[in-house]
Protein backbone atom coordinates (compact mmCIF):
# COMPACT_ATOMS: atom_id res chain seq x y z
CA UNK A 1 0.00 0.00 0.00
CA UNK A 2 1.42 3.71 -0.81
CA UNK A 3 2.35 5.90 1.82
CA UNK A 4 1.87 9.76 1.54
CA UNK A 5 4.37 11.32 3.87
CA UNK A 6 6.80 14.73 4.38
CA UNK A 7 9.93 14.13 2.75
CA UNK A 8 11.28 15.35 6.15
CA UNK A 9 9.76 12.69 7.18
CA UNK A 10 13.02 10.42 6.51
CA UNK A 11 15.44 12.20 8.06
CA UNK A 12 16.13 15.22 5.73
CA UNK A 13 18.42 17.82 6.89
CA UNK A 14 16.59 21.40 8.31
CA UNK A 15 18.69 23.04 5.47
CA UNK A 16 20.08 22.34 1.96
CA UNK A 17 22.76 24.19 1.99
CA UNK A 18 25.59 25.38 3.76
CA UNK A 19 28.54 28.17 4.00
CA UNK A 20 28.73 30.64 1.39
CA UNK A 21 25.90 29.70 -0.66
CA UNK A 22 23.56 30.32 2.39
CA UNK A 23 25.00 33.14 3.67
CA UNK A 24 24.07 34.34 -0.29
CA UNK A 25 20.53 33.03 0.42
CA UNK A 26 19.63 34.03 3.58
CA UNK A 27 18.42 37.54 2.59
CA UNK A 28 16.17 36.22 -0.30
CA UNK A 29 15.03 33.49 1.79
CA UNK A 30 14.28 35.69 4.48
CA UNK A 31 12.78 38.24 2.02
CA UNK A 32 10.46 35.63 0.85
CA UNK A 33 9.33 35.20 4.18
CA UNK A 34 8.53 38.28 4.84
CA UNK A 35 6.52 38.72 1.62
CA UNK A 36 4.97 35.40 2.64
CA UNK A 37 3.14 36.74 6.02
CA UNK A 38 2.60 40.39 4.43
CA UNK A 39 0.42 38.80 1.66
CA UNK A 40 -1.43 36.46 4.34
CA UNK A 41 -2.15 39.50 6.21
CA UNK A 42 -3.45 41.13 3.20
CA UNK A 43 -5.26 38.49 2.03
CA UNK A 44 -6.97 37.82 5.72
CA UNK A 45 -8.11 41.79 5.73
CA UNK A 46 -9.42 41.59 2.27
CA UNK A 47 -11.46 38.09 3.12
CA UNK A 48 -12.56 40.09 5.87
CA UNK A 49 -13.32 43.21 4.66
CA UNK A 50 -15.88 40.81 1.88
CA UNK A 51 -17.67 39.25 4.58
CA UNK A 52 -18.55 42.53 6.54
CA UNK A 53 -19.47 44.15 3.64
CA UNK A 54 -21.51 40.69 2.25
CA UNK A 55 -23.37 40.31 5.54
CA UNK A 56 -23.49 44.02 6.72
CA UNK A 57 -24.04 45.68 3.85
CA UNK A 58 -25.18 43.13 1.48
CA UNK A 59 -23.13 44.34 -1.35
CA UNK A 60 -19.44 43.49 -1.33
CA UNK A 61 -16.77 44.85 -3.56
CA UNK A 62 -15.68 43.30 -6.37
CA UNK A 63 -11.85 43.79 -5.76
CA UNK A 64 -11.65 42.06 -2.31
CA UNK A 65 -12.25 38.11 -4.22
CA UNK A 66 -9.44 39.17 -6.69
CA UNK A 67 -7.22 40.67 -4.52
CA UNK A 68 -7.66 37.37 -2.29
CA UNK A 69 -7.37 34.83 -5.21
CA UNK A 70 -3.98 36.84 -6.46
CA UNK A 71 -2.40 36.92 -2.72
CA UNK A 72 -3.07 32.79 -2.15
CA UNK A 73 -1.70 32.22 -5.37
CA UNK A 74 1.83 34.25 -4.75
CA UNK A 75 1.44 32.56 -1.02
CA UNK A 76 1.58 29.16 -2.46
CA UNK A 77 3.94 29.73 -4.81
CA UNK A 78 6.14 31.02 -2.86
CA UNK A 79 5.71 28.64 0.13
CA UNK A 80 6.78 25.89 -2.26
CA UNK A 81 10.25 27.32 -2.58
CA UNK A 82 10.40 26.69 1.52
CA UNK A 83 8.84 23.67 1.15
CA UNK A 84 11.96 22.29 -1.36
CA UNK A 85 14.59 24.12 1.08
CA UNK A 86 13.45 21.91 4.01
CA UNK A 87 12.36 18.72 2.35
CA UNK A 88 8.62 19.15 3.58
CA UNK A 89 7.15 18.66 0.35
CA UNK A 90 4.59 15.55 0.08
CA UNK A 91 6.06 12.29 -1.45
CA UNK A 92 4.23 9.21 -1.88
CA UNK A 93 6.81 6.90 -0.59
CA UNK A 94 5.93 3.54 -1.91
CA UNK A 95 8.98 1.94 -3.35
CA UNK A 96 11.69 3.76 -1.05
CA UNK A 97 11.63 1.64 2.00
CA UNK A 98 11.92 -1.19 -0.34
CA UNK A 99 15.19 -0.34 -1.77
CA UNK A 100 18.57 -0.70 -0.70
CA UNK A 101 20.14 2.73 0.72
CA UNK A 102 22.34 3.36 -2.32
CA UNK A 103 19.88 2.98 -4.72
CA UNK A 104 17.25 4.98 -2.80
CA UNK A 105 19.87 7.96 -3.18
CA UNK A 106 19.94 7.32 -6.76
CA UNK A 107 16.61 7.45 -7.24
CA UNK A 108 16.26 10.39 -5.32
CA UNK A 109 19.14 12.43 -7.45
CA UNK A 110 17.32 11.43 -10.38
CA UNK A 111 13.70 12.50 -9.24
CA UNK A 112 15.44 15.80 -7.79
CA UNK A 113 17.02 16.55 -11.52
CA UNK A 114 13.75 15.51 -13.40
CA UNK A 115 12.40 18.21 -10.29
CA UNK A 116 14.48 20.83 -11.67
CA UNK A 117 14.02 20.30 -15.58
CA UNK A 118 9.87 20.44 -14.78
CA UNK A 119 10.66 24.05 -12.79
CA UNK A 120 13.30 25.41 -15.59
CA UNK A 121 10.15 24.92 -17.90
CA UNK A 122 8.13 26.75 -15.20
CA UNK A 123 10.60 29.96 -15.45
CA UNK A 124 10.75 29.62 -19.27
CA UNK A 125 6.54 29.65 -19.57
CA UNK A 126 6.30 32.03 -17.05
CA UNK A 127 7.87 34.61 -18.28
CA UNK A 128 6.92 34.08 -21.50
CA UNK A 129 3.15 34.45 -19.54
CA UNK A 130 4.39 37.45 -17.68
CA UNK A 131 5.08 38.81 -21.61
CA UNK A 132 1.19 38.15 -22.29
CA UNK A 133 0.29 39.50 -18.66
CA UNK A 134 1.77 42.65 -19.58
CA UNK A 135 -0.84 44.09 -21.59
CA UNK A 136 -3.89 42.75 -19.83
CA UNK A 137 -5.19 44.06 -16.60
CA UNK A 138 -7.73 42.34 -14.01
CA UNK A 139 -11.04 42.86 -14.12
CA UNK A 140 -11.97 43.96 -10.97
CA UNK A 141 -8.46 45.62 -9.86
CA UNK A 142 -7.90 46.87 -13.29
CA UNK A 143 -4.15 45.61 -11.62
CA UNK A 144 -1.55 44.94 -14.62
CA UNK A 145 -1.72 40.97 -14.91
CA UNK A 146 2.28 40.94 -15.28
CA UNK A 147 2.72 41.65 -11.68
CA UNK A 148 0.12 38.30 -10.79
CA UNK A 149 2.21 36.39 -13.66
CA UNK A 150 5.74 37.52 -12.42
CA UNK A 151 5.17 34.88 -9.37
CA UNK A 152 6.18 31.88 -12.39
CA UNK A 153 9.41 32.95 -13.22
CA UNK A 154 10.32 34.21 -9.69
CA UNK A 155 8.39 31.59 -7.51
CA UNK A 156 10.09 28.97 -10.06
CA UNK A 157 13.41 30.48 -10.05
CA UNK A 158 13.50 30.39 -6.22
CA UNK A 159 12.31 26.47 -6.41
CA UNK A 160 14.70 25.76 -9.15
CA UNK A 161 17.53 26.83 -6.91
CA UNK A 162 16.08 24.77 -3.96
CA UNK A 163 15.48 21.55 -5.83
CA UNK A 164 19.32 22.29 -7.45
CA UNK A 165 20.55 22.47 -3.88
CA UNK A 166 18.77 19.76 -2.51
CA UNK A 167 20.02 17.36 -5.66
CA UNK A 168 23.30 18.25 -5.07
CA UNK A 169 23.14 17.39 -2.12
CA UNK A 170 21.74 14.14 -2.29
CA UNK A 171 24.45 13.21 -5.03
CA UNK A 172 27.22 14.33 -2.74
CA UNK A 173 26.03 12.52 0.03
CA UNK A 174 25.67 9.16 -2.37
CA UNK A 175 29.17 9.67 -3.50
CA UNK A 176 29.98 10.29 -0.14
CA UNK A 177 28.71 6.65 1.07
């Protein structure tokens, strides 16, 4: 029978990275965080601010569903990257406990690079989708679409570089056993 679990789950370390590489990262990581809880906050006022005026005034504004939808989709997006960094993605485990150590590491290397060749495609259609998202603009918001679409390449990019991280990682650590 499968098994859905974390990938942190079996044993994967807090961080992907080390020494100069994360000192690099630490400011974008942080950043991301940061833009992580200010668009939660944003998104939990505008929720809010459509239910008072739904209820209250039984007419609310068109611009607080939008807004909402745009901010959970950056959140997730984003989120994902963290998710990579610390191996707390979901994985349905079903063959790994059945395989011997080295090869689990192999087949983890390989999943991690055919990881990273599905997010390089990510960053290639998003920004060609951030090109289209250019010249439209929301409905409600009348907000430029290119600043929803920009999350592809950058939420991508920042996953890319996680997943590259965590593959390397794995490798050295199977060439190291």
């Amino acid at each position: 029978m499968s098994k859905i679990t974390s990938v942190r789950s079996r044993s994967a370390p807090r961080s992907l990275s080390t020494g100069a590489t994360d000192r690099f990262l630490r400011p974008i990581r942080r950043s991301v965080e940061i833009t992580i809880v200010t668009l939660f906050a944003v998104l939990t006022i505008a929720v809010f601010v459509q239910v008072v005026a739904r209820y209250v005034f039984n007419q609310p504004p068109t611009w607080t569903e939008e807004l909402a939808r745009f901010c959970q989709v950056w959140i997730i997006l984003l989120a994902s990257s963290i998710c990579l960094r610390k191996g707390s993605h979901l994985a349905v485990d079903y063959l790994g406990p059945a395989l011997a150590p080295r090869v689990r590491r192999a087949v983890a290397v390989i999943i991690g690079c055919l990881i990273a060749i599905y997010l390089a495609v990510v960053v290639i259609w998003g920004v060609r989708l951030l090109m289209i998202g250019l010249v439209q603009t929301s409905p409600a918001m009348q907000l430029n679409m290119g600043l929803v679409y920009l999350v592809f390449p950058v939420a991508g990019g920042l996953m890319l570089l996680e997943s590259i991280l965590a593959t390397l990682r794995r490798a050295r650590d199977w060439e190291g056993s």
